[in-house]
PDB file of N, CA and C in Angstrom:
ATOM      1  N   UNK A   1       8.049   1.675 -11.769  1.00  0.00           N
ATOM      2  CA  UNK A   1       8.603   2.347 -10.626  1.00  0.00           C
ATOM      3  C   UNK A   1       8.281   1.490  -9.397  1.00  0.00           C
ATOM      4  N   UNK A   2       9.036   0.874  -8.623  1.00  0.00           N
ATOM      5  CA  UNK A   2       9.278   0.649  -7.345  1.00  0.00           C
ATOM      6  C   UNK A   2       8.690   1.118  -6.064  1.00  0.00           C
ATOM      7  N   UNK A   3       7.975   1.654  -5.352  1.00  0.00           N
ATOM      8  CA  UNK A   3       7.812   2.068  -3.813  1.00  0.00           C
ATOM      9  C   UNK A   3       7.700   1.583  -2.607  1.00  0.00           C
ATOM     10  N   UNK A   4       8.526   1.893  -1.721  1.00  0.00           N
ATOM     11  CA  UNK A   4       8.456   1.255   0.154  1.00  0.00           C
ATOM     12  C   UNK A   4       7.442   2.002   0.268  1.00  0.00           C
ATOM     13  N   UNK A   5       6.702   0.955   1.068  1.00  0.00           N
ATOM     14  CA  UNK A   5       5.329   1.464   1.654  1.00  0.00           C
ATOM     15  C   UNK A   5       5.012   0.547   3.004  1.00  0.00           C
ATOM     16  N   UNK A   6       5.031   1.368   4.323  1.00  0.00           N
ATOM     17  CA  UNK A   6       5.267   0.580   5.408  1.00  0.00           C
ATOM     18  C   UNK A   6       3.993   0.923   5.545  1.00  0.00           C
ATOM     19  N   UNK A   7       2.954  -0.258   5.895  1.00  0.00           N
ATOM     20  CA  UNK A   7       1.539  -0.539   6.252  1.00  0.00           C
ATOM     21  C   UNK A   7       0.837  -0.125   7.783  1.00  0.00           C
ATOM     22  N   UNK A   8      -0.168   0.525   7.710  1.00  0.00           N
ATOM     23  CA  UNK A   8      -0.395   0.243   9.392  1.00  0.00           C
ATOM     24  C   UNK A   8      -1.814  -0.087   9.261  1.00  0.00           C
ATOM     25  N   UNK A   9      -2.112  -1.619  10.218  1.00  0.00           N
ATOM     26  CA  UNK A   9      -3.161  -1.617   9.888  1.00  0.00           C
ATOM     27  C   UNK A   9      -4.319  -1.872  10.947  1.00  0.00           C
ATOM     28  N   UNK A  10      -5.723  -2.115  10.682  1.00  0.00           N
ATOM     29  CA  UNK A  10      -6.545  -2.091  11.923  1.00  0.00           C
ATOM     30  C   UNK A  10      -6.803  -0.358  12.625  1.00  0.00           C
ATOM     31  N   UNK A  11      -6.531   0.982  11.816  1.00  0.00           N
ATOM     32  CA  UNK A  11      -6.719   1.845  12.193  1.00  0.00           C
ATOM     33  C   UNK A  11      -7.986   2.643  11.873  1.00  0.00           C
ATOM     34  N   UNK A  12      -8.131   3.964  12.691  1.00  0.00           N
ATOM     35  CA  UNK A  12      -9.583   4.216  12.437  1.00  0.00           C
ATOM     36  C   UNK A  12      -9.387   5.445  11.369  1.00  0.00           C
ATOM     37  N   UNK A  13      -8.442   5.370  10.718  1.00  0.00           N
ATOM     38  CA  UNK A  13      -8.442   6.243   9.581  1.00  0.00           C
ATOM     39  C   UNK A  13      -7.693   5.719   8.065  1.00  0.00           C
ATOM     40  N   UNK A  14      -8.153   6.008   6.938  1.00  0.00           N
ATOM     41  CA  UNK A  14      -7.233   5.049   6.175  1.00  0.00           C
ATOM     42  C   UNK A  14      -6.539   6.909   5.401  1.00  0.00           C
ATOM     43  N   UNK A  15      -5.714   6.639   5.028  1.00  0.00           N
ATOM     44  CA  UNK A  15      -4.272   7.439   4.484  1.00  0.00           C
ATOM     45  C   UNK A  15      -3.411   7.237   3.646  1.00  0.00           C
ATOM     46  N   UNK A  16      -3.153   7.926   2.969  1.00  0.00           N
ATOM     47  CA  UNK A  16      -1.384   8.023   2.764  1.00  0.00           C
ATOM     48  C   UNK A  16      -0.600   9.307   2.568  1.00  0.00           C
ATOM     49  N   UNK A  17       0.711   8.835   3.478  1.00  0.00           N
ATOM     50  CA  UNK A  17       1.600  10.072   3.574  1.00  0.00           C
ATOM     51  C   UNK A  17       2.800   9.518   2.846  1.00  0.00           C
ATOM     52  N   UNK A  18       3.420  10.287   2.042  1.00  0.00           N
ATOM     53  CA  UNK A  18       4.397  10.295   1.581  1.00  0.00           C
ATOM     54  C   UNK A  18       5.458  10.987   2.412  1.00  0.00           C
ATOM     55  N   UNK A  19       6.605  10.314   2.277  1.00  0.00           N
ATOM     56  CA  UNK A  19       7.573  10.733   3.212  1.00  0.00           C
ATOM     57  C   UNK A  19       9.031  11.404   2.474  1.00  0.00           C
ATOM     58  N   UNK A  20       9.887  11.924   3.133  1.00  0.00           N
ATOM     59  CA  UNK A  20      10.660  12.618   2.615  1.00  0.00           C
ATOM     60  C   UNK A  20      12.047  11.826   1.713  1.00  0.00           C
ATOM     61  N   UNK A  21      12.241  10.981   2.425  1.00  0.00           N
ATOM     62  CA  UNK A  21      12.874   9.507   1.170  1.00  0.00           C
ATOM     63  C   UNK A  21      12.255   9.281   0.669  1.00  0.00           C
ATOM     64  N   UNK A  22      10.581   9.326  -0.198  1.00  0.00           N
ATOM     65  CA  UNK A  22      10.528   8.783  -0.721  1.00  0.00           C
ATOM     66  C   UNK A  22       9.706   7.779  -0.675  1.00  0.00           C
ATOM     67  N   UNK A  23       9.013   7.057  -0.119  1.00  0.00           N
ATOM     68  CA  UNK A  23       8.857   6.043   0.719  1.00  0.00           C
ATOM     69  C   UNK A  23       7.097   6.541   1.218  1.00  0.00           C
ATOM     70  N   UNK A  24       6.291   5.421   1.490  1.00  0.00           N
ATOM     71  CA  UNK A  24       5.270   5.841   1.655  1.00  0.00           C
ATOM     72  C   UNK A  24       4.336   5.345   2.992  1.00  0.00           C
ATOM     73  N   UNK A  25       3.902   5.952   3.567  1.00  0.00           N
ATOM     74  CA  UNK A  25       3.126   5.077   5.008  1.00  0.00           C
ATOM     75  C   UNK A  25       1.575   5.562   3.958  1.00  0.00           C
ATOM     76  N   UNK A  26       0.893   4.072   4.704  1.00  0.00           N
ATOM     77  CA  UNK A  26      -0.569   4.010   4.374  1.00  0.00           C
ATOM     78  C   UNK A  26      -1.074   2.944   5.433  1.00  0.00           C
ATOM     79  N   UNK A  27      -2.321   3.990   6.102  1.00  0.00           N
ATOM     80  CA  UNK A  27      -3.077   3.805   6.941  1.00  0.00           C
ATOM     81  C   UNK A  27      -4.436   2.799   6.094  1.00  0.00           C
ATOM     82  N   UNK A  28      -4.518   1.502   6.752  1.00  0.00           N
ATOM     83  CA  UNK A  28      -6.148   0.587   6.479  1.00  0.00           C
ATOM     84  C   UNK A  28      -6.618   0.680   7.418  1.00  0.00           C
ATOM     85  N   UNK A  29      -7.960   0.536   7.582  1.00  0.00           N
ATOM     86  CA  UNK A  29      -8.915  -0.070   8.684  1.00  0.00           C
ATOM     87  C   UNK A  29      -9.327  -1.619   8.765  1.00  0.00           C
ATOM     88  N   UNK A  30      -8.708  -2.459   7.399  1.00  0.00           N
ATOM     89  CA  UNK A  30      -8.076  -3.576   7.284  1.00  0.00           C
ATOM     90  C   UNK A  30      -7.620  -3.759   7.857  1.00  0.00           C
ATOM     91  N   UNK A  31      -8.064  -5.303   8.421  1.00  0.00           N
ATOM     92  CA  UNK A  31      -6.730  -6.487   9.178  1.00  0.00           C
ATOM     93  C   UNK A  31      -6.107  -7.233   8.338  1.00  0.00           C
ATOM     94  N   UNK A  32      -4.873  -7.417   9.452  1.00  0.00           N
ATOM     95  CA  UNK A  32      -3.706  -8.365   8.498  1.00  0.00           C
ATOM     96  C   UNK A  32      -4.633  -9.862   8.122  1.00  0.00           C
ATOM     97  N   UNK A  33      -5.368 -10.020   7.897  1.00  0.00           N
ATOM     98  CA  UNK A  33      -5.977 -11.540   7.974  1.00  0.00           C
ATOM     99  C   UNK A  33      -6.527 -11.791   6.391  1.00  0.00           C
ATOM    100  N   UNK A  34      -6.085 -12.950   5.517  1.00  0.00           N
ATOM    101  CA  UNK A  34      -6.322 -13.190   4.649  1.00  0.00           C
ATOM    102  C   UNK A  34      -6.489 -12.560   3.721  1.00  0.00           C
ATOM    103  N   UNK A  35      -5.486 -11.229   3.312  1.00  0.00           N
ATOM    104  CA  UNK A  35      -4.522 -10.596   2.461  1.00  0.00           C
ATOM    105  C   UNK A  35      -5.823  -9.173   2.432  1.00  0.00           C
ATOM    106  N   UNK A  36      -6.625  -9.062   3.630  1.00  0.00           N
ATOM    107  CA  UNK A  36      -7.335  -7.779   3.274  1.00  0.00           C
ATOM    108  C   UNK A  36      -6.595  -6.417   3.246  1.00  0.00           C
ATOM    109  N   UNK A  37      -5.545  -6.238   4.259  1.00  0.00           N
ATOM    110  CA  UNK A  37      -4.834  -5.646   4.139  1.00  0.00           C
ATOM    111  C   UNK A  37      -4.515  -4.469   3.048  1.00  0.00           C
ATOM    112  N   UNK A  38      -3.535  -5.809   2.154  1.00  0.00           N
ATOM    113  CA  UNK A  38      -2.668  -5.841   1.144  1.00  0.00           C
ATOM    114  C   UNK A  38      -3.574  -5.157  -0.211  1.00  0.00           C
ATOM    115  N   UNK A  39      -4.990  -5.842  -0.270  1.00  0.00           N
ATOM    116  CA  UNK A  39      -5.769  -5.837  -1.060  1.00  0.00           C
ATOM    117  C   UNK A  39      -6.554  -4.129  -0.998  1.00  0.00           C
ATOM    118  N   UNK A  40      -6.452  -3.653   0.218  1.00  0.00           N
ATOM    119  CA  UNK A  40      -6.833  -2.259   0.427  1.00  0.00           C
ATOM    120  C   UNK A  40      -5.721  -1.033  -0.209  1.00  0.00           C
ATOM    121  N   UNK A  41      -4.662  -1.514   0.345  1.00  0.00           N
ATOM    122  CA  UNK A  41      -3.455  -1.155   0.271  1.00  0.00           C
ATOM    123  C   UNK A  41      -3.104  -0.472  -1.473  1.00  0.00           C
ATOM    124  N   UNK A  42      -3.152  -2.016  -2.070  1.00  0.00           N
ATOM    125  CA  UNK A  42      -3.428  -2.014  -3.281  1.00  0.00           C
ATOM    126  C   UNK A  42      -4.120  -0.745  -3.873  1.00  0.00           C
ATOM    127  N   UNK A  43      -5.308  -0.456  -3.693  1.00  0.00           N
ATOM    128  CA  UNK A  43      -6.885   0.007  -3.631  1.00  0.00           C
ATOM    129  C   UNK A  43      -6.211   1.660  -3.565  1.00  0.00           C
ATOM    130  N   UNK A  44      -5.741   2.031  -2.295  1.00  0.00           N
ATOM    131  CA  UNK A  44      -5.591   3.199  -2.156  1.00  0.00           C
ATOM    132  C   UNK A  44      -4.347   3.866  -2.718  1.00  0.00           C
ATOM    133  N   UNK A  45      -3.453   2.601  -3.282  1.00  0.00           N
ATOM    134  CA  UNK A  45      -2.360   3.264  -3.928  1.00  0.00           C
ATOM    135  C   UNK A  45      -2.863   3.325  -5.604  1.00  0.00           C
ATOM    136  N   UNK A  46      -3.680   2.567  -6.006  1.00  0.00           N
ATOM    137  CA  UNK A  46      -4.162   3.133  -7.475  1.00  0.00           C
ATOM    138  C   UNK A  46      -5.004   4.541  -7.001  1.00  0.00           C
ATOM    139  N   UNK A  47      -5.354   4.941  -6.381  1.00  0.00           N
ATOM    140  CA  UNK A  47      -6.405   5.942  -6.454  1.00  0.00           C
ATOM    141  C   UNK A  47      -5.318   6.991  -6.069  1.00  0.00           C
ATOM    142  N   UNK A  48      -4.048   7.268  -5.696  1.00  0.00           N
ATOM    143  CA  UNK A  48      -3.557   8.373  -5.056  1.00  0.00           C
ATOM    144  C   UNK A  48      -2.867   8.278  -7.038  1.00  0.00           C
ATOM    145  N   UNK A  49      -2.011   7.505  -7.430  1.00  0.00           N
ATOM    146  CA  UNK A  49      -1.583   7.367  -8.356  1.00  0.00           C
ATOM    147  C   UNK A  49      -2.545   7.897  -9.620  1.00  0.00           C
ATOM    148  N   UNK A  50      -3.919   7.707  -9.659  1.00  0.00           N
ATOM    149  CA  UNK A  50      -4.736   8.056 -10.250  1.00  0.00           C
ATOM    150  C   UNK A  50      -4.395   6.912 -12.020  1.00  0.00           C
ATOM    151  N   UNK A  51      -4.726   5.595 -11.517  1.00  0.00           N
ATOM    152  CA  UNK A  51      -4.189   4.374 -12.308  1.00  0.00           C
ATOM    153  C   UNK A  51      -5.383   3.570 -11.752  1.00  0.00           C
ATOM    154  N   UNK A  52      -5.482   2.467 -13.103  1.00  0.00           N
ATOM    155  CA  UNK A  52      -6.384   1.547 -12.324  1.00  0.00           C
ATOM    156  C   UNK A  52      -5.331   0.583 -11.792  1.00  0.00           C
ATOM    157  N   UNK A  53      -5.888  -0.235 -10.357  1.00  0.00           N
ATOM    158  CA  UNK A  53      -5.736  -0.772  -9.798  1.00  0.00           C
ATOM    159  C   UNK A  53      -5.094  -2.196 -10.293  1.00  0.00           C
ATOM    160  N   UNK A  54      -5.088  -2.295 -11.665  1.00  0.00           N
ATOM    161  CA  UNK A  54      -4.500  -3.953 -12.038  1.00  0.00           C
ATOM    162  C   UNK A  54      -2.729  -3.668 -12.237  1.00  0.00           C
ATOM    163  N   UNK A  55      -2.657  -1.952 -12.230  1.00  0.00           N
ATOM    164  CA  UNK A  55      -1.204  -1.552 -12.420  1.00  0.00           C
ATOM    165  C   UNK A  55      -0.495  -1.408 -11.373  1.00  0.00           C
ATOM    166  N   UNK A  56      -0.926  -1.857  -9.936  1.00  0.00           N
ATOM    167  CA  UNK A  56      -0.413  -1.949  -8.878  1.00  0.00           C
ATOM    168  C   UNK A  56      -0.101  -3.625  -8.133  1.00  0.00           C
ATOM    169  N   UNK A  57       1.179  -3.911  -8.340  1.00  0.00           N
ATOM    170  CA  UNK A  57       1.085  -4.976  -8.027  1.00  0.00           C
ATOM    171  C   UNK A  57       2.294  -5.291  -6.450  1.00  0.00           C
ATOM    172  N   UNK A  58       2.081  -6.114  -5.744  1.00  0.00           N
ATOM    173  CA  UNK A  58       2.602  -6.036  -4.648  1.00  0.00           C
ATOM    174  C   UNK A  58       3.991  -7.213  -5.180  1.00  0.00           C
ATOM    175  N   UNK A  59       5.299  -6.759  -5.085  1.00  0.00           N
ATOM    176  CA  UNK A  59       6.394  -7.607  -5.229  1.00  0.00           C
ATOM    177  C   UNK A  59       6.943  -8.431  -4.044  1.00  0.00           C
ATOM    178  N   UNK A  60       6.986  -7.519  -3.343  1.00  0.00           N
ATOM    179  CA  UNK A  60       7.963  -8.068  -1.954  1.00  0.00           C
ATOM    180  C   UNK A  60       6.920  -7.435  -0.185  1.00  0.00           C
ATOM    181  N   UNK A  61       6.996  -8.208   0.492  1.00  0.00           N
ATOM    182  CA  UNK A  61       6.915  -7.931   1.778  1.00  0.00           C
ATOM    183  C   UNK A  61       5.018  -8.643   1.963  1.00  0.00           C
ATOM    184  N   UNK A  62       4.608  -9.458   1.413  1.00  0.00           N
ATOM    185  CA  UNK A  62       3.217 -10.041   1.639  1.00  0.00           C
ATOM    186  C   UNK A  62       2.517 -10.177   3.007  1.00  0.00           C
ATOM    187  N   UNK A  63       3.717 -10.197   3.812  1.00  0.00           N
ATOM    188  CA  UNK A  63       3.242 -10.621   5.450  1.00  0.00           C
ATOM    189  C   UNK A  63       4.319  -9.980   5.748  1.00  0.00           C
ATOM    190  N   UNK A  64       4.693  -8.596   5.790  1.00  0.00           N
ATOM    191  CA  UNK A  64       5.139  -8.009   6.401  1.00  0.00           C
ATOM    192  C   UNK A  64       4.583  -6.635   6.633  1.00  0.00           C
ATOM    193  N   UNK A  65       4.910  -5.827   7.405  1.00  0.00           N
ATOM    194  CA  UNK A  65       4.437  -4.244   7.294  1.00  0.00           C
ATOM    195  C   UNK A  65       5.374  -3.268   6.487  1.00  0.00           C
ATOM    196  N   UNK A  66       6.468  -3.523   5.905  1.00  0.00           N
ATOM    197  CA  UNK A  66       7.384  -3.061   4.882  1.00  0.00           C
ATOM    198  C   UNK A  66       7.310  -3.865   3.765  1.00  0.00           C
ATOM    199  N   UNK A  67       6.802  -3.339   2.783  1.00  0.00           N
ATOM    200  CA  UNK A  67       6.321  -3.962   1.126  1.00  0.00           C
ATOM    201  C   UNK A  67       6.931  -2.867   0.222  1.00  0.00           C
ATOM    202  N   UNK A  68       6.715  -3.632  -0.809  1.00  0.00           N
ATOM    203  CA  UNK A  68       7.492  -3.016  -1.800  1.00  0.00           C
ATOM    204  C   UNK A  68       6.293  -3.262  -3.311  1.00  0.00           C
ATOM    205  N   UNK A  69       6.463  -2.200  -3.828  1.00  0.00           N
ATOM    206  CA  UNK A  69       5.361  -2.114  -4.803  1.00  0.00           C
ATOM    207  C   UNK A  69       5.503  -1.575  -5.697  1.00  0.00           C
ATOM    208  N   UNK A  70       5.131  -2.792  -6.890  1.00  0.00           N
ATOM    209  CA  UNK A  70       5.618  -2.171  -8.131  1.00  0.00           C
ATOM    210  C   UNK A  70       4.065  -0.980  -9.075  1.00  0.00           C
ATOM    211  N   UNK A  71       4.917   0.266  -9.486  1.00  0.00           N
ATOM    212  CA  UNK A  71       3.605   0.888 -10.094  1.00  0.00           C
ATOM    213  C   UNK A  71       3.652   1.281 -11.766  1.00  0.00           C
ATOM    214  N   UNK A  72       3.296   0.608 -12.500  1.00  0.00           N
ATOM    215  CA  UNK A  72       3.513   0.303 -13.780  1.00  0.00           C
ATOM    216  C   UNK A  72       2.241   1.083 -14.270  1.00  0.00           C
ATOM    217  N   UNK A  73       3.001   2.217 -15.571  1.00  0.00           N
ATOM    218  CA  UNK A  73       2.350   3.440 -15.806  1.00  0.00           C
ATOM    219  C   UNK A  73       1.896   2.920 -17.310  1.00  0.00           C
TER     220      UNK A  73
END
């Protein structure tokens, strides 16, 4: 399965909201700097999924704040 997941990062809360398309916002306290981000990102989408973390892999958007993520069950 596929998911948009638009990133926000450097915040003082980490999150995720699922949205009504479908589509997912997730809050880091991660900076964009040398893929910590991405790597949190990662982190909190195995744990909402309730998957380990090697089944989350990032496809598209690496340096962007709109990514795309594959979640393999």
């Amino acid at each position: 399965m596929k998911i948009y997941v638009q990133v926000k990062v450097n915040r003082k809360k980490e999150g995720i909201e699922k949205k009504e398309n479908g589509s997912f916002v997730v809050w880091t306290k991660e900076p964009a700097q040398e893929g910590r981000a991405n790597e949190d990102v990662t982190k909190q989408l195995a744990l909402y999924f309730q998957i380990p973390k090697s089944a989350v892999d990032l496809v598209l958007g690496h340096k962007n704040k709109i990514k795309v993520f594959e979640i393999k069950n």
